[in-house]
C-alpha atoms as a PDB file:
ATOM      1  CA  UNK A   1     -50.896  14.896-151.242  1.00  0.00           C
ATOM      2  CA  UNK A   2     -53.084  16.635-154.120  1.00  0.00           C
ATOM      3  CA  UNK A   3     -52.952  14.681-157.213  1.00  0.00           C
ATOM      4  CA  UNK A   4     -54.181  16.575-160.655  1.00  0.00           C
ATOM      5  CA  UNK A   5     -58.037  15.749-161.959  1.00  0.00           C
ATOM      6  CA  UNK A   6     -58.790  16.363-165.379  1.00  0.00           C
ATOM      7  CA  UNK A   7     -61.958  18.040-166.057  1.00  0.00           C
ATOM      8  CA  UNK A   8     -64.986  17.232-168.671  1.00  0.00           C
ATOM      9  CA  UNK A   9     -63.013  20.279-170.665  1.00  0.00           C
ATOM     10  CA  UNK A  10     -59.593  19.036-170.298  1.00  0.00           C
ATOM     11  CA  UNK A  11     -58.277  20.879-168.252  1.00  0.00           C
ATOM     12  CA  UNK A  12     -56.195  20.162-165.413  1.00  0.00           C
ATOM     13  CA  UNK A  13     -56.884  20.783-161.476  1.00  0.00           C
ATOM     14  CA  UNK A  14     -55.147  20.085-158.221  1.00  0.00           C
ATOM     15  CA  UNK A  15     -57.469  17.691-156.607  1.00  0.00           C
ATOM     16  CA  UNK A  16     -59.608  19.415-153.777  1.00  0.00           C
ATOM     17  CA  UNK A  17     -63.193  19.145-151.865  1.00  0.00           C
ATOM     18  CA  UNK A  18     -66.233  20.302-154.272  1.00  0.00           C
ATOM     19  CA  UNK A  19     -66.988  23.346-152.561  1.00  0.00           C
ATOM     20  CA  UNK A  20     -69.853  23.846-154.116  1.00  0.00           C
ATOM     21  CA  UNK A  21     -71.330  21.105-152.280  1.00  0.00           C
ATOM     22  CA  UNK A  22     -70.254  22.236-148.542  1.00  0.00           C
ATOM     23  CA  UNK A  23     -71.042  25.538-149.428  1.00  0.00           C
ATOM     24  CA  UNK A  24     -74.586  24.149-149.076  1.00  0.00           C
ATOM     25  CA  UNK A  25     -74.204  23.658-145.513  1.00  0.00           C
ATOM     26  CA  UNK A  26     -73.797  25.773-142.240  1.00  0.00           C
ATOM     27  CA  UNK A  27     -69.975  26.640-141.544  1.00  0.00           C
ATOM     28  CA  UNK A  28     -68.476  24.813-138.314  1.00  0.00           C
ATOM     29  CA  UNK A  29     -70.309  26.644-135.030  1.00  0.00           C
ATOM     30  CA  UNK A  30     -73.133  27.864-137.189  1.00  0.00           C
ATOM     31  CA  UNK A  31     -75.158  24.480-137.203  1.00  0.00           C
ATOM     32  CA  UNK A  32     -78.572  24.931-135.781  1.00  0.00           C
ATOM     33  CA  UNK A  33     -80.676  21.790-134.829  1.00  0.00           C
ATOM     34  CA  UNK A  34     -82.732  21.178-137.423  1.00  0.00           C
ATOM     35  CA  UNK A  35     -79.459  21.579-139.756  1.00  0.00           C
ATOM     36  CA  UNK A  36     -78.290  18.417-138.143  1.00  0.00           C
ATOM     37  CA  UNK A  37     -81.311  16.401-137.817  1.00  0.00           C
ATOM     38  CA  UNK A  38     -82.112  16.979-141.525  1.00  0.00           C
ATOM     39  CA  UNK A  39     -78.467  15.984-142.614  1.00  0.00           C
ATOM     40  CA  UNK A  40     -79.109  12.481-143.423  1.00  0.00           C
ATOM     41  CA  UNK A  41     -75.643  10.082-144.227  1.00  0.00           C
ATOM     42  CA  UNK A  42     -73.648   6.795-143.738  1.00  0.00           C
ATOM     43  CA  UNK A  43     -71.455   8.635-141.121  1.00  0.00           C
ATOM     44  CA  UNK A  44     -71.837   8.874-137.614  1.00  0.00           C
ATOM     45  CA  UNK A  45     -72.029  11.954-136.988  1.00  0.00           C
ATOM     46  CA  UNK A  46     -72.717  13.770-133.375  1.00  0.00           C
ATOM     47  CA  UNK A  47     -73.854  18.009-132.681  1.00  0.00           C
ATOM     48  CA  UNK A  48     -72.320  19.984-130.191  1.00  0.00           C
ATOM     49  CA  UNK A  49     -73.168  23.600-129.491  1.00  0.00           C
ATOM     50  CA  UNK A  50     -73.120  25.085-133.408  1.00  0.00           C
ATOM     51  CA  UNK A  51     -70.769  22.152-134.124  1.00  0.00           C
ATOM     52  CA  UNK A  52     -70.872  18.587-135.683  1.00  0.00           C
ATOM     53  CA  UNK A  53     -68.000  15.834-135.138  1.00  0.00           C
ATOM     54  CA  UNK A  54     -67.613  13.356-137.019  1.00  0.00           C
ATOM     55  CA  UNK A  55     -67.043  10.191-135.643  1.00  0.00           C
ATOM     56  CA  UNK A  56     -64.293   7.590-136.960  1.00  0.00           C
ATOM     57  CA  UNK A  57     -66.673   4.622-138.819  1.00  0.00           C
ATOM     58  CA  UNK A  58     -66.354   1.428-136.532  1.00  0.00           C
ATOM     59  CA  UNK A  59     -64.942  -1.847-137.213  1.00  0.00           C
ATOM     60  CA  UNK A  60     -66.370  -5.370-137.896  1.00  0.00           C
ATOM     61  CA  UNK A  61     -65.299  -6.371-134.172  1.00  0.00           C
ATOM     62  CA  UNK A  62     -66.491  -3.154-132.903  1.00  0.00           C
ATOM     63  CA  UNK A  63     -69.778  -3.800-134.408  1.00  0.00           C
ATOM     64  CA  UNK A  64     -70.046  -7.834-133.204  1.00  0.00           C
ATOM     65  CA  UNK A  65     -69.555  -7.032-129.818  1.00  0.00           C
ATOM     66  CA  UNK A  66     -71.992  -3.850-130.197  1.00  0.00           C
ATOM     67  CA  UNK A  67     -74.609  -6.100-131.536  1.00  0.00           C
ATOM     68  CA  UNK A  68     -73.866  -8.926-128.621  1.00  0.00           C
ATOM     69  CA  UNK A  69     -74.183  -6.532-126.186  1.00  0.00           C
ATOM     70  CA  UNK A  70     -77.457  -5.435-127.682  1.00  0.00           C
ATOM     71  CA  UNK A  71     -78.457  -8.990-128.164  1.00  0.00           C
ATOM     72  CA  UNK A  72     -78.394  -9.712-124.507  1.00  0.00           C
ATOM     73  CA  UNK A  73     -80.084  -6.478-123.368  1.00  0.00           C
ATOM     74  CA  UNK A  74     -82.375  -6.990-125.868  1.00  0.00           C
ATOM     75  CA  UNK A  75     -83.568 -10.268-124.634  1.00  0.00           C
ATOM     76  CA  UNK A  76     -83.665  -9.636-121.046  1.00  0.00           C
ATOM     77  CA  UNK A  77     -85.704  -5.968-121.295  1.00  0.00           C
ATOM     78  CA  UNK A  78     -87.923  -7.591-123.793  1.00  0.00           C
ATOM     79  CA  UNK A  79     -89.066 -10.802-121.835  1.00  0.00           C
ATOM     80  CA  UNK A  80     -89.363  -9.101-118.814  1.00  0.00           C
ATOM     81  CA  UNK A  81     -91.482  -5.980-120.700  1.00  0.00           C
ATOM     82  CA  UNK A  82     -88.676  -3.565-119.055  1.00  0.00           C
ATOM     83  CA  UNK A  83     -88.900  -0.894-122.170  1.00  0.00           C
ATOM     84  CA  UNK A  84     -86.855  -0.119-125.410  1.00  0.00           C
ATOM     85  CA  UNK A  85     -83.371  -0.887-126.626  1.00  0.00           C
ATOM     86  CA  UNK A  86     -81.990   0.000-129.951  1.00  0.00           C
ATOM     87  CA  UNK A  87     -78.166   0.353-131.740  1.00  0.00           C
ATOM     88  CA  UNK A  88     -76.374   3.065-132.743  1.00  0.00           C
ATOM     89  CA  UNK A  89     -76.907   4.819-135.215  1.00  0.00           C
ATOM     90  CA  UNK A  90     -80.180   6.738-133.177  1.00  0.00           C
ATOM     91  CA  UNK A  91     -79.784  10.748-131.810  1.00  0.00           C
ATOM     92  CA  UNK A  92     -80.496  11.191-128.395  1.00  0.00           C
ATOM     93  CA  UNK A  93     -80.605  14.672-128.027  1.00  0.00           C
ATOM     94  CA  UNK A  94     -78.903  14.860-124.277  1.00  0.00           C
ATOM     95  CA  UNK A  95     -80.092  18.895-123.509  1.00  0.00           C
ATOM     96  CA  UNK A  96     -80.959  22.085-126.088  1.00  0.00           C
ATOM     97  CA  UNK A  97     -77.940  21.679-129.024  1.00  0.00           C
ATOM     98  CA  UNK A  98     -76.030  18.567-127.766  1.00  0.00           C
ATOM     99  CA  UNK A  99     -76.867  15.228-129.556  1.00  0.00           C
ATOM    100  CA  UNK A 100     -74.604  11.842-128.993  1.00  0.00           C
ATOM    101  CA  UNK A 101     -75.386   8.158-130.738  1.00  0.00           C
ATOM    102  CA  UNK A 102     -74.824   6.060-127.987  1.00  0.00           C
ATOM    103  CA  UNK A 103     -73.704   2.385-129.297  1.00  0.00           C
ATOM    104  CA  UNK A 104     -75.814   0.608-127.169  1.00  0.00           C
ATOM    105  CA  UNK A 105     -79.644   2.476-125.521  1.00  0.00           C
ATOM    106  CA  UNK A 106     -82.208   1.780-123.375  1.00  0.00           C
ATOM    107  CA  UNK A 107     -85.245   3.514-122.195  1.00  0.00           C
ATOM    108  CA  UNK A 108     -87.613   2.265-119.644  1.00  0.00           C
ATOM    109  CA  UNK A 109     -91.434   1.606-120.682  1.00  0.00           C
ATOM    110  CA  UNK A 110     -92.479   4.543-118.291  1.00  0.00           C
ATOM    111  CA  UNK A 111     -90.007   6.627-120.075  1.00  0.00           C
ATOM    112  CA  UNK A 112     -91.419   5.902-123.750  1.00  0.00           C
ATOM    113  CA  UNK A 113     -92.916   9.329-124.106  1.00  0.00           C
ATOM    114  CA  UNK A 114     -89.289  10.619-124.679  1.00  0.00           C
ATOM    115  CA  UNK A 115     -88.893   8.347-127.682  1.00  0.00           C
ATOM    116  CA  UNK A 116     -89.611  10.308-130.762  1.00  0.00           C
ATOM    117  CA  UNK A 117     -89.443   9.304-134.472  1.00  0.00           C
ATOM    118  CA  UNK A 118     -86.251  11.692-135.144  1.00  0.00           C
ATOM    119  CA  UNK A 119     -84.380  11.304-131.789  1.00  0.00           C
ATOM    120  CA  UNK A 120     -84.415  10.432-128.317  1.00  0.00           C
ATOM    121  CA  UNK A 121     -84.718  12.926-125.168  1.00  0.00           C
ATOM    122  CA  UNK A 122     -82.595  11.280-123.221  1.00  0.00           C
ATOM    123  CA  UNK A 123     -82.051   7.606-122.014  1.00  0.00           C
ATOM    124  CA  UNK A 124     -82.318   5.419-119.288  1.00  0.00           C
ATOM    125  CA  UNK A 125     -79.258   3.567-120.015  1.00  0.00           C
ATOM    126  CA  UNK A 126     -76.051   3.728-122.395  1.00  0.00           C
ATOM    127  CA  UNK A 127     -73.517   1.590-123.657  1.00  0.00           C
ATOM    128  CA  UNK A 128     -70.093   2.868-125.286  1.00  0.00           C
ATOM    129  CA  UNK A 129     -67.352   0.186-126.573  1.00  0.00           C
ATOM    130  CA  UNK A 130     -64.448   2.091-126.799  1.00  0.00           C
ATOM    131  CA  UNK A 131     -62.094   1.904-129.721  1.00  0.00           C
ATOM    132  CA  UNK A 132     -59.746   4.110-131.889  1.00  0.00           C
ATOM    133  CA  UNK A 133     -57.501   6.621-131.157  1.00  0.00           C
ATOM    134  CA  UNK A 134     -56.647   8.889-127.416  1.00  0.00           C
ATOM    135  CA  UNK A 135     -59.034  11.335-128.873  1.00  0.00           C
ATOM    136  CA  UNK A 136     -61.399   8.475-129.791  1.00  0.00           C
ATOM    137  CA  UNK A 137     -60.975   7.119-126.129  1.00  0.00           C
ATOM    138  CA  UNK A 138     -61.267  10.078-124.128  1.00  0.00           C
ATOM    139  CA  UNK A 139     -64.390  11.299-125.617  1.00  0.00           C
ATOM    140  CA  UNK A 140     -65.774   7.918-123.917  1.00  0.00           C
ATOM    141  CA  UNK A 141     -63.829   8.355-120.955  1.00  0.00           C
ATOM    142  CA  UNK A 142     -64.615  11.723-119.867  1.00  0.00           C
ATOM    143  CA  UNK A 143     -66.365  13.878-122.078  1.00  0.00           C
ATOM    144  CA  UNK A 144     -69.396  11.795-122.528  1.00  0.00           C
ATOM    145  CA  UNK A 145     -69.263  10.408-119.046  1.00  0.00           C
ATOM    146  CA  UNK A 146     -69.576  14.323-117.577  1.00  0.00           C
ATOM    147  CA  UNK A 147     -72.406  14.905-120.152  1.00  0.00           C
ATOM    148  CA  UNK A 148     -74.137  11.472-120.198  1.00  0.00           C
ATOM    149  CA  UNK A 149     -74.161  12.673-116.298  1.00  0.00           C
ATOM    150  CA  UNK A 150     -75.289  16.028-116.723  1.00  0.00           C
ATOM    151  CA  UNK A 151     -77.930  14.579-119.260  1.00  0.00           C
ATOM    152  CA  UNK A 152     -79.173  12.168-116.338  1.00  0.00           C
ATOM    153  CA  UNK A 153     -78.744   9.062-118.072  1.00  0.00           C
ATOM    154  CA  UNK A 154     -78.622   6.775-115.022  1.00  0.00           C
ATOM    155  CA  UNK A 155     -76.286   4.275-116.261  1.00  0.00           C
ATOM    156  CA  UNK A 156     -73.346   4.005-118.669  1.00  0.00           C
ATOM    157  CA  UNK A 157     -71.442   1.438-119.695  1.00  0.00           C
ATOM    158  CA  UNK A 158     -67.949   1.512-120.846  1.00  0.00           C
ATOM    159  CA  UNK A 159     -66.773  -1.335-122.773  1.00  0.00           C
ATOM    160  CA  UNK A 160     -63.013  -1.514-123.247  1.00  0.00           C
ATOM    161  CA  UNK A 161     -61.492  -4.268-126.091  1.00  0.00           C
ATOM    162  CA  UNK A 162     -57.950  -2.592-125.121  1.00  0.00           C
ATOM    163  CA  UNK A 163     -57.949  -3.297-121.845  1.00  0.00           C
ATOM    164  CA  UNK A 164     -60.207  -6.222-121.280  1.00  0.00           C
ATOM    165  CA  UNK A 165     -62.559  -4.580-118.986  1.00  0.00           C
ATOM    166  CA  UNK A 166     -66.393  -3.223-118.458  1.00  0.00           C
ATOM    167  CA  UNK A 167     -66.571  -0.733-116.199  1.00  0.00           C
ATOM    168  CA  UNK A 168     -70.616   0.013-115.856  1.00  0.00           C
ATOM    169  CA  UNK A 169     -71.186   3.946-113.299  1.00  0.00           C
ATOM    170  CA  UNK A 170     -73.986   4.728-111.726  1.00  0.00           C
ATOM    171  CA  UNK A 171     -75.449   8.415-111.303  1.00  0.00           C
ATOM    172  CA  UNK A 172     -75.000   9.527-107.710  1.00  0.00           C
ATOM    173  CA  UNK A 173     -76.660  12.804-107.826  1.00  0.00           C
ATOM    174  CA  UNK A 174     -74.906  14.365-110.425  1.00  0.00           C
ATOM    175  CA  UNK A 175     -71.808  12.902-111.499  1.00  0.00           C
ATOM    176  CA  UNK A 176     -71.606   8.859-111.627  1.00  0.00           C
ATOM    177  CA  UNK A 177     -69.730   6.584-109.570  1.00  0.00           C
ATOM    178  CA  UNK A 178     -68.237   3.279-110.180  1.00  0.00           C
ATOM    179  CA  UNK A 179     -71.089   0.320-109.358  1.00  0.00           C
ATOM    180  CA  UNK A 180     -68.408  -2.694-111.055  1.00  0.00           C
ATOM    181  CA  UNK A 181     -65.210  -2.955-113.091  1.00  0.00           C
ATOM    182  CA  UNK A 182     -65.243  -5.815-114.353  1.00  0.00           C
ATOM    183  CA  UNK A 183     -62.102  -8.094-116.320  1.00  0.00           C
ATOM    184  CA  UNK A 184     -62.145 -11.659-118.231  1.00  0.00           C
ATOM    185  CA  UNK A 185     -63.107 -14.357-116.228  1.00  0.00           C
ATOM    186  CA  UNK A 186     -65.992 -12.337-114.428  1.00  0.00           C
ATOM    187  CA  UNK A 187     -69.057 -10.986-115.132  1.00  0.00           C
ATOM    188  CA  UNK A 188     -70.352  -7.321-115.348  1.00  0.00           C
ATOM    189  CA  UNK A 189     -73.502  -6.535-113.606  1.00  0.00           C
ATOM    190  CA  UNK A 190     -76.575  -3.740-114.002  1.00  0.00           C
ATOM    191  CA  UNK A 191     -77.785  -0.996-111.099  1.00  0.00           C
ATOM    192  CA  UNK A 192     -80.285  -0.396-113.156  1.00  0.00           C
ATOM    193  CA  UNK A 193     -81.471  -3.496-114.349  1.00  0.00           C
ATOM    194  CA  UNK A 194     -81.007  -6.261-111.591  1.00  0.00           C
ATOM    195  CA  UNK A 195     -80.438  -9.482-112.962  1.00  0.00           C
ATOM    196  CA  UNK A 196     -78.882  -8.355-116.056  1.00  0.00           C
ATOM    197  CA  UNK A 197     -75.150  -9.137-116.339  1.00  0.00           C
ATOM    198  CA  UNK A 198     -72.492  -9.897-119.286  1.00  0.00           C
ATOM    199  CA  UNK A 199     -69.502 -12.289-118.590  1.00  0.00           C
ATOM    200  CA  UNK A 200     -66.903 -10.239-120.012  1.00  0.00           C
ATOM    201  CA  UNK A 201     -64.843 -13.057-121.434  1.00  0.00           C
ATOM    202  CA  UNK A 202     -67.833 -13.914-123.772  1.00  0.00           C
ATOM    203  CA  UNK A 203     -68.681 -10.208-124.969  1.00  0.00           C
ATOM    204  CA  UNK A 204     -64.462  -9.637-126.016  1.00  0.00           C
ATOM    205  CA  UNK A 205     -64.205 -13.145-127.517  1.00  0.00           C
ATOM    206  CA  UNK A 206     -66.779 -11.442-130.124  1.00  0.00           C
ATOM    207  CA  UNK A 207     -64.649 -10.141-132.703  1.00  0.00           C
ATOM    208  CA  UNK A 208     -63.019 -11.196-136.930  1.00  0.00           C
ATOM    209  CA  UNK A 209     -62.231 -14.500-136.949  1.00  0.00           C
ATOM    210  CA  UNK A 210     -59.238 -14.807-138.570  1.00  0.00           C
ATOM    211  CA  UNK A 211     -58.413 -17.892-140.896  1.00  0.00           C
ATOM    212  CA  UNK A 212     -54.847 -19.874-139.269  1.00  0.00           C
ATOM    213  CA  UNK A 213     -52.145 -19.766-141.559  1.00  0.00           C
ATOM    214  CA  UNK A 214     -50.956 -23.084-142.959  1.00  0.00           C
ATOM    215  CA  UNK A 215     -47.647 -24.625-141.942  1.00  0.00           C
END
């Protein structure tokens, strides 16, 4: 619903975007590359073939369990001198005019030549806690796995709050297949990384703590 604005004259307008602003930008499908990498924000936002979608912003649970999953990668890769991990928000720039910001990223030390100041070429390995709505969820679920694929990322992670479940694919060629599902009360392991495993009770207990109500 468009409420009325008064402007510095008086005046009174329906409320609307300033398009004076977006007229500063490329119209949808007319984004190049170094349109997106120079537009700099507190949104998540990912490039797709002329296009940009914006992502919905993540919640406080979303983030603790993004950050516990990074915690624990972070300490195994790093005492073990395995390579780099960092958190969303980061570009990986997955072939020529596609871009995604993993949640989760890793890149092996013999890979750090592909880590560049702007954005990543690629990754090693990629984690994705799922969360919002069917449109949200099947970007995770299929779209990204069939381009995370095509991108040769050899492992992704899919975290699921909803249903209480990691599911972690391997790359087989080129499409991935399923190395563990894992639900509460077990743990997730790596293909990748060998050793490396998350009990999955533990990573979906991370979320708001809410204060009981008094009787």
């Amino acid at each position: 619903m468009n409420h009325a604005r008064k402007s510095p004259t008086g005046k009174t307008h329906p409320a609307e975007p300033t398009w004076d602003v977006a007229y500063l930008f490329p119209t949808q499908g007319n984004w190049s590359e170094e349109d997106y990498l120079a537009l700099n924000g507190n949104q998540l936002v990912e490039f797709a073939n002329g296009f940009l979608e914006v992502l919905p912003m993540p919640t406080t649970s979303h983030q603790l369990l993004v950050v516990y999953l990074y915690g624990l990668l972070l300490a195994f890769t790093t005492s073990r001198d395995l390579g780099t991990v960092l958190v969303v928000p980061l570009r990986v720039q997955l072939w020529r005019g596609k871009f995604r910001e993993p949640d989760v990223l890793f890149m092996l030390k013999e890979h750090a030549g592909r880590i560049g100041e702007e954005f990543w070429r690629g990754a090693d390995l990629v984690m994705e806690v799922l969360s919002g709505t069917d449109e949200d969820r099947r970007r995770d679920l299929v779209t990204k796995r069939r381009e995370y694929a095509r991108a040769g990322i050899v492992e992704y992670w899919l975290v699921d709050p909803q249903e209480g479940r990691i599911t972690v694919l391997r790359l087989v060629g080129k499409r991935y297949v399923v190395h563990g599902e894992s639900a509460k009360g077990s743990v997730a392991t790596s293909y990748l990384l060998p050793g490396f495993t998350v009990d999955v009770s533990q990573a979906f207990s991370q979320q708001v703590r809410r204060p009981r109500k008094k009787p």
